[in-house]
C-alpha atoms as a PDB file:
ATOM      1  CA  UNK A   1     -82.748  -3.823  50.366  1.00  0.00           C
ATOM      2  CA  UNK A   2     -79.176  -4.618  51.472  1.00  0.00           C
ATOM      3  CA  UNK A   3     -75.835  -2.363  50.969  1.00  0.00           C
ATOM      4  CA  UNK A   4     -74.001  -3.420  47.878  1.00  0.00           C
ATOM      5  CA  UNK A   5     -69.992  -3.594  48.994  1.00  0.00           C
ATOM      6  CA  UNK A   6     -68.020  -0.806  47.570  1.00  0.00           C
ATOM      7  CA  UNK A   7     -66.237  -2.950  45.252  1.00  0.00           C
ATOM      8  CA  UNK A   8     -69.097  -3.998  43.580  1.00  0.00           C
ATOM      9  CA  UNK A   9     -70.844  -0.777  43.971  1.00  0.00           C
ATOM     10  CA  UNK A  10     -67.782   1.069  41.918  1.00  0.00           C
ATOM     11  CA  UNK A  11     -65.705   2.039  45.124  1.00  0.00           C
ATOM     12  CA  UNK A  12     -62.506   2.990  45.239  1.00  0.00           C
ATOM     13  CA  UNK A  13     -60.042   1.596  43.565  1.00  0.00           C
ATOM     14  CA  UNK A  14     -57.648  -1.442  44.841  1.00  0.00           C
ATOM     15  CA  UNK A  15     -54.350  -1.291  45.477  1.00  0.00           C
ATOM     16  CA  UNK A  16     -53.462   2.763  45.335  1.00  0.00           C
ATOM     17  CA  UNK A  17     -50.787   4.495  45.002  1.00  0.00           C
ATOM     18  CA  UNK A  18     -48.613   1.241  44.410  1.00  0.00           C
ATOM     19  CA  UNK A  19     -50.307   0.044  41.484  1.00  0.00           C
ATOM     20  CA  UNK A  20     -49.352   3.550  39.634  1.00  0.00           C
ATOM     21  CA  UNK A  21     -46.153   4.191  40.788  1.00  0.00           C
ATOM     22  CA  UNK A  22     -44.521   0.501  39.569  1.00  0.00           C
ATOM     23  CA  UNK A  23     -46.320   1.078  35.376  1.00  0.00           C
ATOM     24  CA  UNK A  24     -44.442   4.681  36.034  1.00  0.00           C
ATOM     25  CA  UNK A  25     -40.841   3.256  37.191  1.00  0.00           C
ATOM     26  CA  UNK A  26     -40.456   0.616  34.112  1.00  0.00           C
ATOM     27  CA  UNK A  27     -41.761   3.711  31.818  1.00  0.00           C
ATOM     28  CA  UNK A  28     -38.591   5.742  33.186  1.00  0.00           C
ATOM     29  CA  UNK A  29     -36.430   2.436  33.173  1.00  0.00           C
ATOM     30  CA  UNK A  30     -37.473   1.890  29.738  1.00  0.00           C
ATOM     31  CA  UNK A  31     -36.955   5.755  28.810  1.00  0.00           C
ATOM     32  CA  UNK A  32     -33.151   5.851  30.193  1.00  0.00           C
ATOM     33  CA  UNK A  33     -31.773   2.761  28.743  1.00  0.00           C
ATOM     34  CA  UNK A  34     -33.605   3.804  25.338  1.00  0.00           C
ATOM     35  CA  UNK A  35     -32.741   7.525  25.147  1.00  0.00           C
ATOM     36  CA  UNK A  36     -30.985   9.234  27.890  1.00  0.00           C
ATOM     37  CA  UNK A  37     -27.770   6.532  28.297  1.00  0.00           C
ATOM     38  CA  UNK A  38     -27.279   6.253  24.362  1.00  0.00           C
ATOM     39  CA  UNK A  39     -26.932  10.141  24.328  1.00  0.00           C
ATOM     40  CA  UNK A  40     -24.632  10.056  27.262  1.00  0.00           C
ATOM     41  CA  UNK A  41     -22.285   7.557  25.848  1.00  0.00           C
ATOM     42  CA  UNK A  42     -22.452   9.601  22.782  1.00  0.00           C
ATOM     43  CA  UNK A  43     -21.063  13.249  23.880  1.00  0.00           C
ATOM     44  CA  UNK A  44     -18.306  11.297  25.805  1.00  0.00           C
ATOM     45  CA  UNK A  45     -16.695   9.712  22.848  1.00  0.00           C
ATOM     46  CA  UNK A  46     -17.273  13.339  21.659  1.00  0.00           C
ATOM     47  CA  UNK A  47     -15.526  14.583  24.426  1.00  0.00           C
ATOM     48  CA  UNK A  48     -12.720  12.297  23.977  1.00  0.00           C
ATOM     49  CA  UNK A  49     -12.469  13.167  20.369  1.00  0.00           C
ATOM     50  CA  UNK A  50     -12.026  17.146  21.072  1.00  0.00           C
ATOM     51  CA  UNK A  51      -9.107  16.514  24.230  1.00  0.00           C
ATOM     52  CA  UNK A  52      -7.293  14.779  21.085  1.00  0.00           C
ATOM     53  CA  UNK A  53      -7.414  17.513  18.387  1.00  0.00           C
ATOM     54  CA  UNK A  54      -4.328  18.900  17.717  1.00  0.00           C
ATOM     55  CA  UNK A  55      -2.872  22.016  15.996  1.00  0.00           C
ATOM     56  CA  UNK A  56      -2.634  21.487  11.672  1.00  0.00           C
ATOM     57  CA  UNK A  57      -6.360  19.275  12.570  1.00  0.00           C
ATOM     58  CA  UNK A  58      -9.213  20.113   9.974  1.00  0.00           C
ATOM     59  CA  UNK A  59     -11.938  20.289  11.923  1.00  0.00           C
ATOM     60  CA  UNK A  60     -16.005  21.216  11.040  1.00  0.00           C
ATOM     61  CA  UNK A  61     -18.406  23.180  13.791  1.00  0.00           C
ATOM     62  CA  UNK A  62     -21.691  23.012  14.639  1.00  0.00           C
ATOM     63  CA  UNK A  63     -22.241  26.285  12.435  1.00  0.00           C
ATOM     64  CA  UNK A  64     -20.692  24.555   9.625  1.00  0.00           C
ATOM     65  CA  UNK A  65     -17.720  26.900   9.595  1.00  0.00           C
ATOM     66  CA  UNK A  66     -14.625  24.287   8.734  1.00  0.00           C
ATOM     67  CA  UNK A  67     -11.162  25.610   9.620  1.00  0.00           C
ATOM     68  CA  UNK A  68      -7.804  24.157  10.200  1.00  0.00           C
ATOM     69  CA  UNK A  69      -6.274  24.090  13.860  1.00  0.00           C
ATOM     70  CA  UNK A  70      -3.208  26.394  14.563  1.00  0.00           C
ATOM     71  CA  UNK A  71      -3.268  26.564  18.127  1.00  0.00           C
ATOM     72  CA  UNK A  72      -4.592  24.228  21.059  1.00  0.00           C
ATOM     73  CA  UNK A  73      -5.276  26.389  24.325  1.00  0.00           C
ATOM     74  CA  UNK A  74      -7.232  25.447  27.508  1.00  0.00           C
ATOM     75  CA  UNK A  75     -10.820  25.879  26.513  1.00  0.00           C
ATOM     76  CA  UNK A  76     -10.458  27.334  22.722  1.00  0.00           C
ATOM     77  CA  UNK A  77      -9.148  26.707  19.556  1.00  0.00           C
ATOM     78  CA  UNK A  78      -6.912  29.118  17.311  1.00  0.00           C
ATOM     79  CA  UNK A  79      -8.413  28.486  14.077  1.00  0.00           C
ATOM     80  CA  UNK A  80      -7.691  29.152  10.203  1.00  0.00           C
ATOM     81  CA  UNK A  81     -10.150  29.699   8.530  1.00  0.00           C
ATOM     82  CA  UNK A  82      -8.219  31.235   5.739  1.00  0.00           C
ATOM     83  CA  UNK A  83      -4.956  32.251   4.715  1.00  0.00           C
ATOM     84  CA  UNK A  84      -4.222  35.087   7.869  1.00  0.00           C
ATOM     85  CA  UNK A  85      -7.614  34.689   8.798  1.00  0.00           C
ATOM     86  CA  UNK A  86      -7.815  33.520  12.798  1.00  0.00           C
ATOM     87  CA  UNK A  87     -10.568  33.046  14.712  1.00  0.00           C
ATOM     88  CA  UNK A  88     -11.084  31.701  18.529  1.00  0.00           C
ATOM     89  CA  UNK A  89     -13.636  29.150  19.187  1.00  0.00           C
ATOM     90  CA  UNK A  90     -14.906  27.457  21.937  1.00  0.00           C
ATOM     91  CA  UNK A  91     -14.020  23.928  22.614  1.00  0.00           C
ATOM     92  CA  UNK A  92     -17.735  23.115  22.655  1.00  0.00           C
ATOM     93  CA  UNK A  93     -18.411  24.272  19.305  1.00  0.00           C
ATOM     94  CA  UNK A  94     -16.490  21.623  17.663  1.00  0.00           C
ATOM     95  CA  UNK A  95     -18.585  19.318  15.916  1.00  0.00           C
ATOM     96  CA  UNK A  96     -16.053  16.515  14.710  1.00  0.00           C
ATOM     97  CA  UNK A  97     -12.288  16.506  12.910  1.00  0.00           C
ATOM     98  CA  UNK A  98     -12.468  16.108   9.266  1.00  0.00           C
ATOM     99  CA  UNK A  99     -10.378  13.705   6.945  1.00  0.00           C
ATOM    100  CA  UNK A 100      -7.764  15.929   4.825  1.00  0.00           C
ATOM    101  CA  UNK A 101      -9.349  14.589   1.933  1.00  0.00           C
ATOM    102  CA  UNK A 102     -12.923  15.413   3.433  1.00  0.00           C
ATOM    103  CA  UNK A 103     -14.452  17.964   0.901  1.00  0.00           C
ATOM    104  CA  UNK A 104     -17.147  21.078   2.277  1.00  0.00           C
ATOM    105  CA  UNK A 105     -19.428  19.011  -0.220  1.00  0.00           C
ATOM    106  CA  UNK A 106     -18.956  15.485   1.194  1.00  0.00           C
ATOM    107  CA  UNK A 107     -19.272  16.986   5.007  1.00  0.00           C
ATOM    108  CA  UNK A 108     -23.200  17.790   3.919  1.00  0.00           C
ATOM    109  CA  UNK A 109     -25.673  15.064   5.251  1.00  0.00           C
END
């Protein structure tokens, strides 16, 4: 009886590592353009939004506390939160500025 070749015998498989890496690259192309650079652009125009706050600016955080700007410093915020009631908060915990006609009710999505 003769040797079958290894192809047809169930050998090893053609083309190696190349044929898995390129199916792996356009996954991670495909996964950037689609998740990771929509995100990115997103907490940019964030970031441009909190450099222009400015004092007497209602703005909500991401713990929901909503407070009124009375002093911009380097990385915090002097808030009100009530009449004589200041608190310092981190730049970061901003969430977004509200309208001064926003209402605590309207701000829940």
């Amino acid at each position: 009886m003769l040797p079958l070749p290894l192809a047809a015998a169930g050998g090893p498989p053609q083309g190696g590592m190349g044929t898995m890496l390129v199916p792996m690259l356009i996954i991670f192309a495909i996964f950037y353009f689609m998740m990771i650079r929509p995100q990115q652009r997103k907490e940019k125009e964030r970031q441009k939004t909190i450099e222009a706050l400015r004092a007497g600016t209602r703005i909500l955080f991401a713990g929901g506390l909503i407070g009124t700007i009375s002093e911009v410093r380097q990385n915090t915020f002097i808030v009100e939160i009530d009449k004589g009631v200041k608190v310092e908060v981190a730049r970061g915990a901003v969430q977004r500025p509200l309208a001064a006609d926003e209402t605590p009710a309207a701000v829940e999505q």
